[in-house]
N, C-alpha and C. Protein backbone atom coordinates (compact mmCIF):
# COMPACT_ATOMS: atom_id res chain seq x y z
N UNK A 1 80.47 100.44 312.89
CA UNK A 1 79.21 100.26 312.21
C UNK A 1 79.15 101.23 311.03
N UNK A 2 78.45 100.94 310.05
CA UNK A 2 78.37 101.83 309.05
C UNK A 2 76.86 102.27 308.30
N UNK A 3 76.45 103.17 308.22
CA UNK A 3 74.93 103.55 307.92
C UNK A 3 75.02 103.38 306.24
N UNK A 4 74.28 103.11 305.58
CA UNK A 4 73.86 103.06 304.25
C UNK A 4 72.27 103.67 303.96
N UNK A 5 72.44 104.98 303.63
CA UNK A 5 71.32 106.03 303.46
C UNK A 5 71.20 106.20 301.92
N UNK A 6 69.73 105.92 301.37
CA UNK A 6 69.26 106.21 300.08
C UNK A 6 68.04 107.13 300.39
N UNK A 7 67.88 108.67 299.74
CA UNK A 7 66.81 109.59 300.05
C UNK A 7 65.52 108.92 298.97
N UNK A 8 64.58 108.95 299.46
CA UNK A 8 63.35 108.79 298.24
C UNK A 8 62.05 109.73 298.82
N UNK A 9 61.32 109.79 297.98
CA UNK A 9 60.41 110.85 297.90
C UNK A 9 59.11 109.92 297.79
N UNK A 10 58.04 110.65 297.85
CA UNK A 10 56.31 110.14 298.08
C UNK A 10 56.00 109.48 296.49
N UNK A 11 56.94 109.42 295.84
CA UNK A 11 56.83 109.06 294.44
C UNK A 11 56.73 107.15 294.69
N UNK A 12 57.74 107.08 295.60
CA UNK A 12 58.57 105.46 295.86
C UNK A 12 57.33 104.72 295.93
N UNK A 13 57.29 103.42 295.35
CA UNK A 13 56.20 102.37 295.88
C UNK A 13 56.94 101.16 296.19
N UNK A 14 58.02 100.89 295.98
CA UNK A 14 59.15 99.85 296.76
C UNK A 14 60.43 100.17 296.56
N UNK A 15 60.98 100.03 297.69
CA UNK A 15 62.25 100.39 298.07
C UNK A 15 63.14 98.63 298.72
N UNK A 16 64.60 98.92 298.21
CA UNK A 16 65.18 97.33 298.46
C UNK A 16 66.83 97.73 298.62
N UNK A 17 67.52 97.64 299.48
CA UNK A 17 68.69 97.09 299.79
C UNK A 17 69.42 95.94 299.40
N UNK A 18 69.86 95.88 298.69
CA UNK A 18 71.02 95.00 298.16
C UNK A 18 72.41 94.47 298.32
N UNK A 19 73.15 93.49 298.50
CA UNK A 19 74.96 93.59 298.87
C UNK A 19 75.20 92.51 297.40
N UNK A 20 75.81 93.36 296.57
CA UNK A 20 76.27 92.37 295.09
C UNK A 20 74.54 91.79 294.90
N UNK A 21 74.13 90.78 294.73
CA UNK A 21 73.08 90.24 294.29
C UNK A 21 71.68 89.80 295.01
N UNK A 22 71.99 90.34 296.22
CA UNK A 22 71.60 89.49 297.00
C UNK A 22 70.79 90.52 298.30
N UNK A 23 69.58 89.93 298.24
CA UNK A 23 68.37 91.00 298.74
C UNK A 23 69.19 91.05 300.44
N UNK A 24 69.00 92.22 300.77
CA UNK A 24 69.31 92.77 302.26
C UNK A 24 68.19 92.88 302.82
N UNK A 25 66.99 94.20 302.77
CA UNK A 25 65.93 94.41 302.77
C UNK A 25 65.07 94.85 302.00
N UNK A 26 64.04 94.36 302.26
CA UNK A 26 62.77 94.71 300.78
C UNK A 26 61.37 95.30 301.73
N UNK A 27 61.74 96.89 301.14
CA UNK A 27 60.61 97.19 302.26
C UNK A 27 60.73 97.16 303.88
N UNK A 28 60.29 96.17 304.69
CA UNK A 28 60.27 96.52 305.89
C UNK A 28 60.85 95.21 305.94
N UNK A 29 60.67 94.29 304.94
CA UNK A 29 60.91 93.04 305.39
C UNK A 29 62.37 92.21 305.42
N UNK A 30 63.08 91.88 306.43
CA UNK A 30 64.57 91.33 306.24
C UNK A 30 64.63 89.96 305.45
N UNK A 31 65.90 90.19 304.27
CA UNK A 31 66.01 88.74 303.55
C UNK A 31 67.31 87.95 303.87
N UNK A 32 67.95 88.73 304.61
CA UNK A 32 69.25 88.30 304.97
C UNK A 32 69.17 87.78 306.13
N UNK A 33 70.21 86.60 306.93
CA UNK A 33 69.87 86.32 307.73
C UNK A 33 70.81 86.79 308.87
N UNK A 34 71.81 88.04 308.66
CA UNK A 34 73.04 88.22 309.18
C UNK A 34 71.92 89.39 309.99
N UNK A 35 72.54 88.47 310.94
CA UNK A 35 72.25 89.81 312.61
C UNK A 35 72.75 90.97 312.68
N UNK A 36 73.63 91.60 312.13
CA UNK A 36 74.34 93.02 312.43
C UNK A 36 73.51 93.74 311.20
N UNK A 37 72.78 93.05 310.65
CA UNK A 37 72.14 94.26 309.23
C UNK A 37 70.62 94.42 310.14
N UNK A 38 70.64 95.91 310.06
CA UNK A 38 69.02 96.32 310.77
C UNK A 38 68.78 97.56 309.97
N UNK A 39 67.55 97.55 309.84
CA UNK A 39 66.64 98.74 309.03
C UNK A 39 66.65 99.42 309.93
N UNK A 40 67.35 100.78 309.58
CA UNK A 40 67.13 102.33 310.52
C UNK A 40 66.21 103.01 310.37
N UNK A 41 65.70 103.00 309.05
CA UNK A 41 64.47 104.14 308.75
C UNK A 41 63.99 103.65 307.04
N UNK A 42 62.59 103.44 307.43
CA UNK A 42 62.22 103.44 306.08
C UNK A 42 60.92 104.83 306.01
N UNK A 43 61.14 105.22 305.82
CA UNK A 43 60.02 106.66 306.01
C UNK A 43 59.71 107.42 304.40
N UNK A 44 59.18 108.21 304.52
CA UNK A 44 59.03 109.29 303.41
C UNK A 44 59.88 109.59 302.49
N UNK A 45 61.14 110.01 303.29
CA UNK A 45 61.95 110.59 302.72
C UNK A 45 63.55 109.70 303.12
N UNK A 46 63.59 108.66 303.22
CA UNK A 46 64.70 108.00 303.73
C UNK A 46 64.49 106.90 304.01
N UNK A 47 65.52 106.00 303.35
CA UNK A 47 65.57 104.35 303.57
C UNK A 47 66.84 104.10 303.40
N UNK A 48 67.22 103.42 305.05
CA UNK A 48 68.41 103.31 305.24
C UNK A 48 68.52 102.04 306.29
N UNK A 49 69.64 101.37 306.09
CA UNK A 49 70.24 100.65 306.64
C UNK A 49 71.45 100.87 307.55
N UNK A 50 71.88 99.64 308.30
CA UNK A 50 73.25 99.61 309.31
C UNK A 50 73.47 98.55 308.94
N UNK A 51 75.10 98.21 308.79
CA UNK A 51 75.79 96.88 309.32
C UNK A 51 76.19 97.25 310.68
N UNK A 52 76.14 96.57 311.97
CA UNK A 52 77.01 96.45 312.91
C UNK A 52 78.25 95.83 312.52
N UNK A 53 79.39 95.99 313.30
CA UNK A 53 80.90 95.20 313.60
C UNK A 53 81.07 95.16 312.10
N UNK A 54 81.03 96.12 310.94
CA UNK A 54 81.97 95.95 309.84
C UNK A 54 82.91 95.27 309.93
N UNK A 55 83.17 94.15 309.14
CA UNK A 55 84.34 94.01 308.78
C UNK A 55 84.41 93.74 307.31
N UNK A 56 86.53 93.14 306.75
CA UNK A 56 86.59 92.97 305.43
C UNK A 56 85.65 92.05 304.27
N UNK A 57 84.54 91.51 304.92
CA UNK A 57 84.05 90.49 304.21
C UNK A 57 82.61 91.28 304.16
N UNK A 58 82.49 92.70 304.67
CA UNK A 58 81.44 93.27 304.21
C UNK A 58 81.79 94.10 303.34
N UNK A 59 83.00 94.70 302.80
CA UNK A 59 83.51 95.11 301.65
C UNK A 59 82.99 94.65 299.96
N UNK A 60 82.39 96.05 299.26
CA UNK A 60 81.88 95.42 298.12
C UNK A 60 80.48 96.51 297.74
N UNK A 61 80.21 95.92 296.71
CA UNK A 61 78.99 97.03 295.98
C UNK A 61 77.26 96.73 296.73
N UNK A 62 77.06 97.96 297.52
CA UNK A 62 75.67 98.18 297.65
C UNK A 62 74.37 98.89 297.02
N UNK A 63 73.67 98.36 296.67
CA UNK A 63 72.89 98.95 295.89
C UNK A 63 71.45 99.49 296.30
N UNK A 64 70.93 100.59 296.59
CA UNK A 64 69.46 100.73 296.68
C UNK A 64 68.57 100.85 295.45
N UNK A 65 67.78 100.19 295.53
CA UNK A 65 66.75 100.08 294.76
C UNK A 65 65.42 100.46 294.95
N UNK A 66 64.66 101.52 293.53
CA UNK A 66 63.78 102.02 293.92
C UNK A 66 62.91 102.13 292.96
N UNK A 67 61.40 101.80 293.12
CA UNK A 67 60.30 101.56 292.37
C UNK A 67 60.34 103.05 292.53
N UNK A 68 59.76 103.74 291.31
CA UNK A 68 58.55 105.20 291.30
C UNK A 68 58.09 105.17 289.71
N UNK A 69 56.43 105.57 290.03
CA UNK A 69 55.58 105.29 288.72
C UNK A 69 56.29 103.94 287.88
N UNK A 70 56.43 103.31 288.04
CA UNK A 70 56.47 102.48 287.11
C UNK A 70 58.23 102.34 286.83
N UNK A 71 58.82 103.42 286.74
CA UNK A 71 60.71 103.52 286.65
C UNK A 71 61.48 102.82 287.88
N UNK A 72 62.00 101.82 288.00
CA UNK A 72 62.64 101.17 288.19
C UNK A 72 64.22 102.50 288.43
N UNK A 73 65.12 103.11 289.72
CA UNK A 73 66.15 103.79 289.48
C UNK A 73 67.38 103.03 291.00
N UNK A 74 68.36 103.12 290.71
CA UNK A 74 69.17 102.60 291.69
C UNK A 74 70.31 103.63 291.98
N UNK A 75 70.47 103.51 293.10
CA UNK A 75 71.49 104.17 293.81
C UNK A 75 73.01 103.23 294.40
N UNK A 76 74.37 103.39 293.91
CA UNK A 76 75.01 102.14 294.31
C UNK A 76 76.13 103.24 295.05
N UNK A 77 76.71 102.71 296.00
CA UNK A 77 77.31 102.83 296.84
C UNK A 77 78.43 101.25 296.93
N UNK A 78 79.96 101.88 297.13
CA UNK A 78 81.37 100.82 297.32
C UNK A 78 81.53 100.69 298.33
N UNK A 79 81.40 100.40 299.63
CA UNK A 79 82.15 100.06 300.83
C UNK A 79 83.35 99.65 301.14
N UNK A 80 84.05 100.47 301.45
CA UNK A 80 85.96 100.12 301.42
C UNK A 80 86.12 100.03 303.08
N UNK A 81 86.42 98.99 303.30
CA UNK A 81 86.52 98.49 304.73
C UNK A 81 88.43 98.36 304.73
N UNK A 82 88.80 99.84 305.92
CA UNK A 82 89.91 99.67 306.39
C UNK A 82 90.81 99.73 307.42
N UNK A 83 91.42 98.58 308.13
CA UNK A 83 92.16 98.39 309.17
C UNK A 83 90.85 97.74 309.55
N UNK A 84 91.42 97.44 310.98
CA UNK A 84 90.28 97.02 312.20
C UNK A 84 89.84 97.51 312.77
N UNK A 85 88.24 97.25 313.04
CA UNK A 85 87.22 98.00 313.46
C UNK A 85 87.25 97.79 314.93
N UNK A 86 88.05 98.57 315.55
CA UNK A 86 87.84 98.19 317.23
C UNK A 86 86.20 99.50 318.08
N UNK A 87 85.73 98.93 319.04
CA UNK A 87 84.68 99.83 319.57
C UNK A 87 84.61 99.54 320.90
């Protein structure tokens, strides 16, 4: 499994998870329909995600996205998925 952590501050008024183009979570709310992606924490100071059972086809650019005052700022993160994920 792999955690995907973006820090934000009391500034944030929306926060969004991304994989390439394509909404993950927005806020509290899930847009994806893949079962192994779950919201770990959306709080104060932290908004973060999990994939369960990584594998190579979750490889690729993640992006957090974050409203404050009005500025629009993103945080991107590569996921390099290697060998097999046994657990």
């Amino acid at each position: 499994m792999e955690h995907l952590r973006c820090s934000v501050d009391n500034r944030v008024t929306r926060v969004a998870w991304l994989n390439r183009s394509s909404i993950l979570y927005a806020g509290n709310d899930k847009w994806c329909l893949d079962p192994r992606v779950v919201l770990l924490a959306n709080t104060k100071t932290q908004y973060s995600i999990q994939i369960q059972d990584v594998d190579v086809y979750d490889e690729g650019p993640y992006t957090c996205s974050v409203q404050t005052d009005n500025h629009p700022k993103t945080a991107r993160v590569h996921l390099i998925v290697q060998g097999n994920q046994a657990n």
